[in-house]
Structure formats: structure tokens, C-alpha cells
C-alpha atoms as a PDB file:
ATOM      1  CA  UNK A   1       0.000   0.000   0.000  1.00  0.00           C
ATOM      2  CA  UNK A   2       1.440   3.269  -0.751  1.00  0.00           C
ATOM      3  CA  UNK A   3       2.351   5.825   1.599  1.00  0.00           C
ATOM      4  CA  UNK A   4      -0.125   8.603   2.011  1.00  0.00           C
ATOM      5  CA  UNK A   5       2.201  11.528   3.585  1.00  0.00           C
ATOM      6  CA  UNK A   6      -0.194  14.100   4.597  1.00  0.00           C
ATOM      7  CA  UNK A   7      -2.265  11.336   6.633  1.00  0.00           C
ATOM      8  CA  UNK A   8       0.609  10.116   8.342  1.00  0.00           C
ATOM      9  CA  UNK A   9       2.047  13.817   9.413  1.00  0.00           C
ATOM     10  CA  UNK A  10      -1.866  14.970   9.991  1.00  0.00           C
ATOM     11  CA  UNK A  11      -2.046  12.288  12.336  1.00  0.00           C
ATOM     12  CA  UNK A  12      -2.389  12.094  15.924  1.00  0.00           C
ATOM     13  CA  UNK A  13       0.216  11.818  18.042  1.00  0.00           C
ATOM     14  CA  UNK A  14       0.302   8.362  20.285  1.00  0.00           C
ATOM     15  CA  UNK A  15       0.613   8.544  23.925  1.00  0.00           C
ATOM     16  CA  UNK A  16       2.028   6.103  26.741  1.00  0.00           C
ATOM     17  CA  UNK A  17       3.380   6.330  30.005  1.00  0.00           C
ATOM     18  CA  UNK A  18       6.350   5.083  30.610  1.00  0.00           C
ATOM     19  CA  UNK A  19       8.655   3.982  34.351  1.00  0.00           C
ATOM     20  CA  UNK A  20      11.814   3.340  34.897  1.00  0.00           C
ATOM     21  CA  UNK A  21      14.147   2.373  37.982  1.00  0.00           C
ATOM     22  CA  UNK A  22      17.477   1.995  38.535  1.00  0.00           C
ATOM     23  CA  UNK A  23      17.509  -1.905  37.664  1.00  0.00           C
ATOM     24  CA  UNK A  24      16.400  -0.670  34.269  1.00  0.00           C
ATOM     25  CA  UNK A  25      19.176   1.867  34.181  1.00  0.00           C
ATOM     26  CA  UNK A  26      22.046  -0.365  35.308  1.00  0.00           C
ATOM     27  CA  UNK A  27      21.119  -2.939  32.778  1.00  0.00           C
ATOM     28  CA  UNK A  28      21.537  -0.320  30.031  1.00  0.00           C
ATOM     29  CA  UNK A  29      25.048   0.617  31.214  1.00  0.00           C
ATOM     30  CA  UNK A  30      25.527  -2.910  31.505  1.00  0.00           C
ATOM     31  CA  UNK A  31      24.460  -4.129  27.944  1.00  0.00           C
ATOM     32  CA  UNK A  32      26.927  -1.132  26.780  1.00  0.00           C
ATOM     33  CA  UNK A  33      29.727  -2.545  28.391  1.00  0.00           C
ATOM     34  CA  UNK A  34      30.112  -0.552  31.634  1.00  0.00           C
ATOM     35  CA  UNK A  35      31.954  -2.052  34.927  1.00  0.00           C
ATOM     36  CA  UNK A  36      34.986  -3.124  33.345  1.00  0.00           C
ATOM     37  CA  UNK A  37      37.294  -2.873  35.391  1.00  0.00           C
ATOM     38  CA  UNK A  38      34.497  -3.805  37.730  1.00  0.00           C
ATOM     39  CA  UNK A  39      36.377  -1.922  40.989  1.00  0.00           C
ATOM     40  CA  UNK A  40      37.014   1.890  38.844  1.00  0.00           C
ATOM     41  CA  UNK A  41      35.017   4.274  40.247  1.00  0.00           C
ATOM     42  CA  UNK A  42      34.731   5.695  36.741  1.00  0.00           C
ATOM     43  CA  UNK A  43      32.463   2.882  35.849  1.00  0.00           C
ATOM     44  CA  UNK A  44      30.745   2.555  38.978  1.00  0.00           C
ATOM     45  CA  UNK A  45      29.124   5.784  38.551  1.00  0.00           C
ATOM     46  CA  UNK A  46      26.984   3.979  36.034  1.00  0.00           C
ATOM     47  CA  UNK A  47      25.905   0.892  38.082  1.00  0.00           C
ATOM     48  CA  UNK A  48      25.964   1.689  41.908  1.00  0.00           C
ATOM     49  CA  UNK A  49      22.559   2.646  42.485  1.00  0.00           C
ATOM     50  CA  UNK A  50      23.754   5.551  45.172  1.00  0.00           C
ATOM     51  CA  UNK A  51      25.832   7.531  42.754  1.00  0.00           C
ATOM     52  CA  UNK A  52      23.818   6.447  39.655  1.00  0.00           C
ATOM     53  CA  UNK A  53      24.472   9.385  36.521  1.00  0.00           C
ATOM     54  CA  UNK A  54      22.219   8.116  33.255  1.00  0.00           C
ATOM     55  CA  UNK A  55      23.563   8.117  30.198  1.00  0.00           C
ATOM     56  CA  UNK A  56      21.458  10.412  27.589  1.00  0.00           C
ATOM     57  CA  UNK A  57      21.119   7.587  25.050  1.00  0.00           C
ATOM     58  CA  UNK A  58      19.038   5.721  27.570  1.00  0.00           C
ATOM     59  CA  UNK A  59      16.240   8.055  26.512  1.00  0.00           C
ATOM     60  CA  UNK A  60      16.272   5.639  23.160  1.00  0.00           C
ATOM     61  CA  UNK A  61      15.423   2.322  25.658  1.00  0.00           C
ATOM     62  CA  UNK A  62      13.112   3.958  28.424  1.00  0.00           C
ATOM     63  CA  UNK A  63       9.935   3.323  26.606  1.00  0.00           C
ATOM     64  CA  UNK A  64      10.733  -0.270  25.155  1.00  0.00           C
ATOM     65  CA  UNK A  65       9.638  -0.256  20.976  1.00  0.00           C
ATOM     66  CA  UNK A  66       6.803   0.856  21.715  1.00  0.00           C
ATOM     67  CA  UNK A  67       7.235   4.236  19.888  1.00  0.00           C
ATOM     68  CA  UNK A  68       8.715   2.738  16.836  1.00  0.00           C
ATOM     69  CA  UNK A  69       5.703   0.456  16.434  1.00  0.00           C
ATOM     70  CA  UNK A  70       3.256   3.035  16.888  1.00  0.00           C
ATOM     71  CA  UNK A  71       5.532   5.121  14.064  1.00  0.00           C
ATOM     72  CA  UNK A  72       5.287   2.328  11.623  1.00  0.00           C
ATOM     73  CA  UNK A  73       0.857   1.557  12.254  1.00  0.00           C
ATOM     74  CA  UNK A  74       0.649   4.893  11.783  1.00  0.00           C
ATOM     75  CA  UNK A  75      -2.449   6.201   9.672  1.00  0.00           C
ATOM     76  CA  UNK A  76      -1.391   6.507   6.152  1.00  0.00           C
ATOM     77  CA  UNK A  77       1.837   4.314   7.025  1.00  0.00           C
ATOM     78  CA  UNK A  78       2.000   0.260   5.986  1.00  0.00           C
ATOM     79  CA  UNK A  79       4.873  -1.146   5.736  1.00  0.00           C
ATOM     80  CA  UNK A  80       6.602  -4.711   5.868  1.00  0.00           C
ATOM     81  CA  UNK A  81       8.770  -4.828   8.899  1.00  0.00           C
ATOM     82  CA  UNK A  82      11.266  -6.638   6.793  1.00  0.00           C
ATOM     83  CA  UNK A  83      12.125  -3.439   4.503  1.00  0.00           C
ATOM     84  CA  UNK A  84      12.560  -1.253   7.308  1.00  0.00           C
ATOM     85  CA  UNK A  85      15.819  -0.113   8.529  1.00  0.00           C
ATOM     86  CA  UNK A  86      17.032   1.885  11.203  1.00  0.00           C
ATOM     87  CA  UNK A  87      19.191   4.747   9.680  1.00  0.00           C
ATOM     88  CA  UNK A  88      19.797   7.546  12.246  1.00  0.00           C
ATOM     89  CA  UNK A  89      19.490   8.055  15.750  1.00  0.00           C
ATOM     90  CA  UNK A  90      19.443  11.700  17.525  1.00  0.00           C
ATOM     91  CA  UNK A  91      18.454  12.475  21.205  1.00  0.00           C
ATOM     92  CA  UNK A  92      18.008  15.940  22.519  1.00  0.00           C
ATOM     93  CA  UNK A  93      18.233  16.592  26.503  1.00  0.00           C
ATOM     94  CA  UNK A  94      16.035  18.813  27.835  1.00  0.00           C
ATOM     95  CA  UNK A  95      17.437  18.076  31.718  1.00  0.00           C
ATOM     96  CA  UNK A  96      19.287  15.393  32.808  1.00  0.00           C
ATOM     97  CA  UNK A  97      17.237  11.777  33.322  1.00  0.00           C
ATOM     98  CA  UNK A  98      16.618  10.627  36.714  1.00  0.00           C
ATOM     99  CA  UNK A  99      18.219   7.680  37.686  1.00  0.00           C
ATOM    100  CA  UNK A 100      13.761   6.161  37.789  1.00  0.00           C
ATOM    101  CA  UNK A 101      10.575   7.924  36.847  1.00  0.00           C
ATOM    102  CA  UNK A 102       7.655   8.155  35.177  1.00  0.00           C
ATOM    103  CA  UNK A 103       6.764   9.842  32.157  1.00  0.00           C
ATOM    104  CA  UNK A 104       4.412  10.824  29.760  1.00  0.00           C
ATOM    105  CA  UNK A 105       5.376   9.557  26.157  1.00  0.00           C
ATOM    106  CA  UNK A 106       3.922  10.639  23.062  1.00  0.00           C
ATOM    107  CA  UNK A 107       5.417   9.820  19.311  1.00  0.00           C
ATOM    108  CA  UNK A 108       4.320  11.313  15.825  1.00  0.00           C
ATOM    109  CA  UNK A 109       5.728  11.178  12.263  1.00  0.00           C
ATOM    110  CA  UNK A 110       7.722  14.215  12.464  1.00  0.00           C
ATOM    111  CA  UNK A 111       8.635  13.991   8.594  1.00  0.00           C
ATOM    112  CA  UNK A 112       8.292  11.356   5.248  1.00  0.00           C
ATOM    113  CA  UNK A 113      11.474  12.364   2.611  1.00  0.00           C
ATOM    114  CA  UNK A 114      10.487  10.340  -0.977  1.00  0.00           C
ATOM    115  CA  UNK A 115      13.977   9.403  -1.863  1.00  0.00           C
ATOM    116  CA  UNK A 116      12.538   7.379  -5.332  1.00  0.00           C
ATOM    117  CA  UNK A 117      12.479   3.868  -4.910  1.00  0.00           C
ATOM    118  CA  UNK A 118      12.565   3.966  -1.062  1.00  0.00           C
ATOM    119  CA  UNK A 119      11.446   6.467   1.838  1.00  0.00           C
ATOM    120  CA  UNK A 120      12.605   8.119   4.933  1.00  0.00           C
ATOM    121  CA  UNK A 121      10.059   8.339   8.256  1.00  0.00           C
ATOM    122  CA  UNK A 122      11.662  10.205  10.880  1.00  0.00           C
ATOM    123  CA  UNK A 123       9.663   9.229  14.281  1.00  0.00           C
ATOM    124  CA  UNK A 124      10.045  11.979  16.706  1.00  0.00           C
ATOM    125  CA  UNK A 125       9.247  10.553  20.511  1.00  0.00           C
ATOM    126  CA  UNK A 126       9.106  13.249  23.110  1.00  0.00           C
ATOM    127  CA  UNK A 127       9.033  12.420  27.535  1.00  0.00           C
ATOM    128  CA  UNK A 128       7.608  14.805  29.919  1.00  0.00           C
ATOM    129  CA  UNK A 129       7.287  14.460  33.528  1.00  0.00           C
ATOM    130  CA  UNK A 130       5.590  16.041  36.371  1.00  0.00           C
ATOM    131  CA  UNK A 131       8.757  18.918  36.371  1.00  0.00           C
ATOM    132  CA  UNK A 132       8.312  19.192  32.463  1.00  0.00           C
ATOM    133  CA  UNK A 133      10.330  18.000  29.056  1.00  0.00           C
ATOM    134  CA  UNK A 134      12.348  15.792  29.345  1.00  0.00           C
ATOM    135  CA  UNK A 135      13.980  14.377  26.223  1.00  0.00           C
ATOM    136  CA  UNK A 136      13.036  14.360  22.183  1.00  0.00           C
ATOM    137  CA  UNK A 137      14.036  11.268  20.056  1.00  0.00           C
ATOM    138  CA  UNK A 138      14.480  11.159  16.653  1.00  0.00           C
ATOM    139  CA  UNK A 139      14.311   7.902  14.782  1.00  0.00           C
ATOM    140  CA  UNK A 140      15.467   7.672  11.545  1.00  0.00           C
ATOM    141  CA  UNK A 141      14.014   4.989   9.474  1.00  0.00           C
ATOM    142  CA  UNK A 142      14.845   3.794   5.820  1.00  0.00           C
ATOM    143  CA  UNK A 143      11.803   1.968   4.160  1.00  0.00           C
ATOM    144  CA  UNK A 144      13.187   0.050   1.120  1.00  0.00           C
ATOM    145  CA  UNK A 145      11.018  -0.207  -1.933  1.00  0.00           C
ATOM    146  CA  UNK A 146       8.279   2.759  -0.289  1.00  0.00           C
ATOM    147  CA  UNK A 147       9.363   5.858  -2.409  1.00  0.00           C
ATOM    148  CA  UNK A 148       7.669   7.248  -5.476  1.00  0.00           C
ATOM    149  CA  UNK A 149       4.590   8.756  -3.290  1.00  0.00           C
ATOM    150  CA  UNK A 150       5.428  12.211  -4.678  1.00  0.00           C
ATOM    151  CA  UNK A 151       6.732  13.575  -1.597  1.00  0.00           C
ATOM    152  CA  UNK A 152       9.702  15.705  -0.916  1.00  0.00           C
ATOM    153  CA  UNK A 153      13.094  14.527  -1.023  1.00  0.00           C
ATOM    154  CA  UNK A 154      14.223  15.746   2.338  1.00  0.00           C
ATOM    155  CA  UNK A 155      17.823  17.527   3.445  1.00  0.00           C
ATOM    156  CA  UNK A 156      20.783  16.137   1.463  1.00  0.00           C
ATOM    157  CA  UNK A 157      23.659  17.961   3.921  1.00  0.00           C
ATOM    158  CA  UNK A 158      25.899  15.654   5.290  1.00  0.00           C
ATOM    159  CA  UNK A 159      28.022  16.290   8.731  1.00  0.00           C
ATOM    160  CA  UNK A 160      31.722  16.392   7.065  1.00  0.00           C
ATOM    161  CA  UNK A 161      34.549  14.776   8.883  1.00  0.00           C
ATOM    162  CA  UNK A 162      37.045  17.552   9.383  1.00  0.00           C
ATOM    163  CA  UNK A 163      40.163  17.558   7.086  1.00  0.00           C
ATOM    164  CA  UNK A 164      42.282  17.206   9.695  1.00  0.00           C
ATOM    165  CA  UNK A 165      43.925  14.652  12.562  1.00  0.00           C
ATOM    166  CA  UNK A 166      41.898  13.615  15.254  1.00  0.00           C
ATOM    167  CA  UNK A 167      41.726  15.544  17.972  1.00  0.00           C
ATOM    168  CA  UNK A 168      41.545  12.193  19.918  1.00  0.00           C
ATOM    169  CA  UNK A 169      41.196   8.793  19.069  1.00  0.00           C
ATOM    170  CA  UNK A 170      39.765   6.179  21.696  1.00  0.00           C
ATOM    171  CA  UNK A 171      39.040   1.783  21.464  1.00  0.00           C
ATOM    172  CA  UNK A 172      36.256   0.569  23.191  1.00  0.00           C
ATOM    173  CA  UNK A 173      36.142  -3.271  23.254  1.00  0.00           C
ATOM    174  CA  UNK A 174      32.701  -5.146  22.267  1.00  0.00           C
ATOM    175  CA  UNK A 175      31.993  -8.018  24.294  1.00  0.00           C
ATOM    176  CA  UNK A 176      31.408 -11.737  22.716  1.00  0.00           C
ATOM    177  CA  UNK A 177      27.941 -11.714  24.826  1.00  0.00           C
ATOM    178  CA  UNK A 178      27.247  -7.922  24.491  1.00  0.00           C
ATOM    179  CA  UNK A 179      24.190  -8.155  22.052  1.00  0.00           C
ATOM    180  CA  UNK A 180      22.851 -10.965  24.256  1.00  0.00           C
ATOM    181  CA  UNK A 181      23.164  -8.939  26.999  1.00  0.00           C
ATOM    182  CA  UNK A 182      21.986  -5.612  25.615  1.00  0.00           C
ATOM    183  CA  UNK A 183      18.526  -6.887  24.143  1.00  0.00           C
ATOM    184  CA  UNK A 184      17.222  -7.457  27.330  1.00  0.00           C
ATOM    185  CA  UNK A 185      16.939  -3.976  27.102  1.00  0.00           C
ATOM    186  CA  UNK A 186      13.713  -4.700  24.986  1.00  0.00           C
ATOM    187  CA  UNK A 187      15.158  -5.555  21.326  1.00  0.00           C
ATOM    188  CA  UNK A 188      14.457  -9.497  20.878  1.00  0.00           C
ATOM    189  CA  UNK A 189      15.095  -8.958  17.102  1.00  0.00           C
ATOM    190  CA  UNK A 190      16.692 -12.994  16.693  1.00  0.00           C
ATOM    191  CA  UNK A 191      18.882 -10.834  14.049  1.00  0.00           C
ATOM    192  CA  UNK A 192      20.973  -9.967  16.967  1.00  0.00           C
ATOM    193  CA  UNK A 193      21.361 -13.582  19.064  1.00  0.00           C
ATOM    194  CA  UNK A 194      20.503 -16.214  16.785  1.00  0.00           C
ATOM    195  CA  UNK A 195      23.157 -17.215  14.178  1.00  0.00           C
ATOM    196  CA  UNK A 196      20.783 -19.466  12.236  1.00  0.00           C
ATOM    197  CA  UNK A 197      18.388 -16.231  11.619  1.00  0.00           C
ATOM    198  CA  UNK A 198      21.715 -14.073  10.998  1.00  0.00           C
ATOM    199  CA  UNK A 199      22.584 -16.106   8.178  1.00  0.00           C
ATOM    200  CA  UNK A 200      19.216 -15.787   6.829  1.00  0.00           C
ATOM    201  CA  UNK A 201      19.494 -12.306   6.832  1.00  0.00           C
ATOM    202  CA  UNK A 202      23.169 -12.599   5.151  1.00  0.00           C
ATOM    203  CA  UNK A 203      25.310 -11.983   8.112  1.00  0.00           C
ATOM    204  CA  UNK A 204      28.100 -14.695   9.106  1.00  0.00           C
ATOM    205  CA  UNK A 205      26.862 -14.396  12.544  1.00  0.00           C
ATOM    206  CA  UNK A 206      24.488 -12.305  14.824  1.00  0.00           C
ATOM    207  CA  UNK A 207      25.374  -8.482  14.673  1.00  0.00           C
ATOM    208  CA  UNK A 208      25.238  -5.832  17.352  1.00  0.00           C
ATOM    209  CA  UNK A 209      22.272  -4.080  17.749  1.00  0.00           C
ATOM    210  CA  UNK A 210      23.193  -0.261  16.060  1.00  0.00           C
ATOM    211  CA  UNK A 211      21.502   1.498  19.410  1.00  0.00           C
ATOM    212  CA  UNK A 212      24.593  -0.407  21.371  1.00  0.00           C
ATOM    213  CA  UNK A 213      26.935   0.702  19.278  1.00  0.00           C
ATOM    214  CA  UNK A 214      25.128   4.221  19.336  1.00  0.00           C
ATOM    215  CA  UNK A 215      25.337   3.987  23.018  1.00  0.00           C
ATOM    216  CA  UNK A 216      28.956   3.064  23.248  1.00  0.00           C
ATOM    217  CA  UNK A 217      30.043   5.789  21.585  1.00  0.00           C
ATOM    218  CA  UNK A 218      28.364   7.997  23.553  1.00  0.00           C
ATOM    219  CA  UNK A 219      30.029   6.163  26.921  1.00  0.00           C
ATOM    220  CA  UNK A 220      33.507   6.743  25.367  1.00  0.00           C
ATOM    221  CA  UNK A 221      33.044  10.340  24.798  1.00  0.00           C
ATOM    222  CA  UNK A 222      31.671  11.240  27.829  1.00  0.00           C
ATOM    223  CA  UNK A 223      34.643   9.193  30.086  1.00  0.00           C
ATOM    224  CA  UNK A 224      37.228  10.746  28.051  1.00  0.00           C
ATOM    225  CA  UNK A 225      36.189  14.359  26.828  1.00  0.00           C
ATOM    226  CA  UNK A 226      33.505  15.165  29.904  1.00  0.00           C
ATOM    227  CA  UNK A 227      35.304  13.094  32.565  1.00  0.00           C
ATOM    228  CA  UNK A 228      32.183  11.019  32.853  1.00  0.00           C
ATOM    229  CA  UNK A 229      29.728  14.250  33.416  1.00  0.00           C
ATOM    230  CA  UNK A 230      26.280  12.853  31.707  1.00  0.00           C
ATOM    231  CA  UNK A 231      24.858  16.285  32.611  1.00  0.00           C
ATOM    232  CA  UNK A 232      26.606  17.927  29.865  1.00  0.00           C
ATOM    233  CA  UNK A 233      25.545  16.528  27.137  1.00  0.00           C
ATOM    234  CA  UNK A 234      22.651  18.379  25.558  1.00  0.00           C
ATOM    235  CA  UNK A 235      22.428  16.499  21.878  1.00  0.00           C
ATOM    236  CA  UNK A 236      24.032  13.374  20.096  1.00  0.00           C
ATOM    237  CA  UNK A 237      22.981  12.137  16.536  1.00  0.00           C
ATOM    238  CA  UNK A 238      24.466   9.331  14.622  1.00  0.00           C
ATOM    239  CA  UNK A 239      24.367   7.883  11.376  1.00  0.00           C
ATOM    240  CA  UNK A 240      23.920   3.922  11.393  1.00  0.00           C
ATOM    241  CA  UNK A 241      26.548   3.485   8.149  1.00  0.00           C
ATOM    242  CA  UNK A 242      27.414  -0.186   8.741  1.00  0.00           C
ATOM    243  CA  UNK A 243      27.637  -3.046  11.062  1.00  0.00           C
ATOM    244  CA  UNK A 244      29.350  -4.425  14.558  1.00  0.00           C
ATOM    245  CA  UNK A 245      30.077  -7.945  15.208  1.00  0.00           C
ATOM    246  CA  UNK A 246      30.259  -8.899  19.034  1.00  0.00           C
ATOM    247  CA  UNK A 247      33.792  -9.774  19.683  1.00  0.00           C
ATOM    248  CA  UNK A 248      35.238  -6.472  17.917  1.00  0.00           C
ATOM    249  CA  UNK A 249      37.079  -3.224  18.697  1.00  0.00           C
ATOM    250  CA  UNK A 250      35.037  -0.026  18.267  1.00  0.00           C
ATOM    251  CA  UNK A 251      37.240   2.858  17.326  1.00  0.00           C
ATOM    252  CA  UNK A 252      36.011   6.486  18.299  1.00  0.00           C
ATOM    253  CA  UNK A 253      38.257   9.078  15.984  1.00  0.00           C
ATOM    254  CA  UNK A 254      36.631  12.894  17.375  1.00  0.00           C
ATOM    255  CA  UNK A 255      37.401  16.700  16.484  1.00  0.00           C
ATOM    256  CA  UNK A 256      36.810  19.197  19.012  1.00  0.00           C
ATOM    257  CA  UNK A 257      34.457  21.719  16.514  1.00  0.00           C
ATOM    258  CA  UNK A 258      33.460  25.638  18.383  1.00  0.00           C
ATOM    259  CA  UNK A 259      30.234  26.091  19.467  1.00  0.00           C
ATOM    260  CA  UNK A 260      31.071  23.012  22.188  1.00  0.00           C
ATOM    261  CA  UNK A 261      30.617  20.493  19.509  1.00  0.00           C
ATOM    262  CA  UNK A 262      32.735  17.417  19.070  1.00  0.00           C
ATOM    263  CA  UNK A 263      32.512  15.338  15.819  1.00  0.00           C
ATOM    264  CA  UNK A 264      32.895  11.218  15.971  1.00  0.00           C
ATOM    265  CA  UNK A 265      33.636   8.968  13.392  1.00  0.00           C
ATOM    266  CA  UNK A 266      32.987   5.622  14.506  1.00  0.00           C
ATOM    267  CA  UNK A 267      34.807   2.299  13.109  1.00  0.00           C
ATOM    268  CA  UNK A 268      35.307  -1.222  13.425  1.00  0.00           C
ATOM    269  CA  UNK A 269      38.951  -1.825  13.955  1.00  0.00           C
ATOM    270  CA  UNK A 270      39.256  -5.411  13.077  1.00  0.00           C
ATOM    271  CA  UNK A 271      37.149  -4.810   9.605  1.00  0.00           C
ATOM    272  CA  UNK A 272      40.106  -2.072   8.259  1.00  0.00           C
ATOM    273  CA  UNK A 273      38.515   0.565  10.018  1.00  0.00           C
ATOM    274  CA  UNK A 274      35.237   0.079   8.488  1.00  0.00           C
ATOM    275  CA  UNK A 275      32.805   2.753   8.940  1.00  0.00           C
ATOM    276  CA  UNK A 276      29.890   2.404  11.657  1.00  0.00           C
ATOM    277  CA  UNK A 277      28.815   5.084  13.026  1.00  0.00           C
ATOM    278  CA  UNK A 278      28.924   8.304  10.799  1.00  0.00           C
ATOM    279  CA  UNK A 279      27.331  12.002  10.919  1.00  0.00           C
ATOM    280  CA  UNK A 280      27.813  11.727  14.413  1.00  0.00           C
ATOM    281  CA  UNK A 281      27.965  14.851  16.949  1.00  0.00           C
ATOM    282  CA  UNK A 282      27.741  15.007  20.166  1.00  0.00           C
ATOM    283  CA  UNK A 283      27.037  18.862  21.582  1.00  0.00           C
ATOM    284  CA  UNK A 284      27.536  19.499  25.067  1.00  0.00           C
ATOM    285  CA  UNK A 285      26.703  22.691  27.439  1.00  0.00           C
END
């Protein structure tokens, strides 16, 4: 069924609530790799529950899938599941995200880009609680085969790696039993645990899920360029430009930019430095 646009942005926005506690929070951290070594401080911070600091990205786990499957039933929105690919990630902090809550969670097609033979929904998810905003999410979702509804093409810009050397470059290991661990988080997509369904999908074996990779980088930046101070970041989007197999080295190449923005290039290490995470900025306050 073709898309019909101006239904889907007309549309109403869909509302949940959603709670969180610290359990919730520490298993995030966890599936990202956090508490090794299991005695630093440094990576305490993110899994004792009496000094807890929460990542931004968790604001992309707090309210399950949820959102995302309310994006893709949308009015004016049918889809098969199987064309649909997550292309972009971006998470704006109003204040920083108590270590458990509850909040008020609504999601809307925020735009539909007609890029010809396949389209672009960007899902915007927004939390408020009882003090106000809280975060915005914006998912980024490439539907193959849905273009040619007449619809506008959307932004071509590009964030440009600087021509330069890296201001600082930074390895973060991936666990062998990191994407089993990290879809408790909500994600049972077998893509990520089963190696039989992998290899359907033409992948030698399960891959990481992109939001842990997302997530990761995130962690790195924050230890090394904000000496662990979550509070500072106010917005970090990312490009998902290729895969992460559990068991390799994530390497985090960033340029300090003005304006307190830091630019990451994201790559697998083992792969010749294949590219993962790209158009990624993190902007702090």
C-alpha cells in the first residue's frame, strides 16, 4: 500500500506512560559494556545505584519499541517490517534523566522524505514528567522499496569529517555476549542472538544491535572528553553506516568543533577501520 504523507504527518500523536528504575538503568550501562574494570570508580558511577548518573542515550530504551511500532501503524503508514531499517538516531536533553521515573510519552511522524524507490520516516518521541520535558528522540528509518509517493526529497547535507587529525582517538572493546546482553533492554530482534536467523538475513553471525553501538560511543566520549559528566551533554545524533560484530574493537576518531561540539567517526577496527557510526555529533553545554 502506498504511503499517504499528509495522513501520516496529519495524524495524531500516540501517547504512553512510561517507568523506569534503577535496575532498568544499570542494565543499560551494563548491555553497553560498563563495569569493566568492575572496581574503577569511573564505571561505577553507572551501576551503583547511590551515585547512579544516566547516560542520555538511555532516553532511546526507556519506553521499550513501543514508539517505533506506533511510528510504523501509523495512519497513512503500511509497511513490511522486513524493509525497514534503522538509519539515524538523535536524542536531545532537555534536563538530565533521573536515575527512575515516570513519564508521559507521546510519538508522531515528524517527517516522510520520498527518496525514489525507497522512503525516509523520521519518528520523533518526546518524555515529559511532572517537572516538564524531558527528552526528544528522533528515529530515523529507511523503508526500502516505499518511495515514489510524490513527496519531498528531504535535506541532502551531510556532517563532514574535518580535514584534519583527530583531535583524539579512543578503542572501546565489544563483548562476545554484548548483544545478548543488551537486548534485554527490549530488542528481541533474533537478528541480533541467533546465528541461524543471521545467516538468513546474510550476516556470518548475529550483529550488534546499532543502538549499542550508538550507546557506546556515547560512553567513550563522555569518560574521556567530559570526565564522565552525563549532565553535559545536551544532543548526540548518529548515522547507522554499517555493522558491529560482538567480539570487535570499536574505534572512536573525534574533532573538538566551536560552538562546544565534538565530531565522531565511529569504526570497526578489526574490519580495516570500516565505517559504523557516521554524521555523528555530540554537543555538550
Amino acid at each position: 500500500m502506498p504511503i499517504n504523507a499528509d495522513e501520516a504527518l496529519a495524524a495524531k500523536p500516540s501517547t504512553s506512560r512510561v517507568d523506569w528504575t534503577h535496575k532498568d538503568v544499570q542494565l543499560y550501562h551494563l548491555g553497553l559494556g560498563a563495569g569493566a574494570p568492575a572496581t574503577d570508580p569511573a564505571e561505577l558511577r553507572y551501576l551503583l545505584e547511590d551515585r547512579l548518573a544516566v547516560l542520555p542515550s538511555f532516553a532511546t530504551v526507556a519506553g521499550g519499541r513501543m514508539g517505533l511500532v506506533s511510528g510504523l501503524s501509523a495512519p497513512g503508514i503500511e509497511v513490511d517490517l522486513m524493509a525497514v531499517l534503522h538509519g539515524g538516531q538523535r536524542v536531545r536533553l532537555h534536563r538530565p534523566i533521573p536515575a527512575q521515573g515516570s513519564a508521559e510519552q507521546t510519538s508522531r511522524v515528524a517527517a516522510l522524505y520520498d527518496k525514489g524507490r525507497s522512503a525516509v520516516l523520521v519518528l520523533r518521541t518526546e518524555a515529559a514528567d511532572d517537572d516538564g520535558p524531558l527528552w526528544s528522540c528522533d528515529t530515523e528509518l529507511f523503508l526500502r522499496g516505499e518511495g515514489g509517493f510524490g513527496g519531498d526529497r528531504g535535506p541532502s547535507a551531510r556532517l563532514e569529517t574535518p580535514d584534519r587529525e583527530p583531535d583524539r582517538v579512543l578503542e572501546t572493546p565489544v563483548r562476545e555476549d554484548q548483544a545478548l546482553l543488551y537486548r534485554l533492554n527490549g530488542d528481541w530482534n533474533p537478528l541480533h542472538a541467533d546465528p541461524e536467523f543471521a545467516a538468513l538475513a546474510g550476516f556470518d553471525r548475529p550483529i550488534l544491535h546499532g543502538l549499542c553501538t550508538y550507546g557506546m560511543a556515547l560512553k567513550a566520549v563522555v569518560d574521556a572528553e567530559l570526565d564522565g559528566d552525563v549532565t553535559r551533554v545536551a544532543d548526540y545524533r548518529a548515522r547507522f553506516a554499517g555493522v558491529v560484530y560482538p567480539g570487535e574493537t570499536l574505534r572512536v576518531r573525534l574533532w573538538r568543533e566551536p560552538e562546544h561540539r565534538t565530531r565522531i567517526l565511529v569504526t570497526a577496527v578489526e574490519r580495516d577501520d570500516a565505517v559504523v557510526l557516521s554524521d555523528t555529533e555530540v554537543v555538550t553545554r
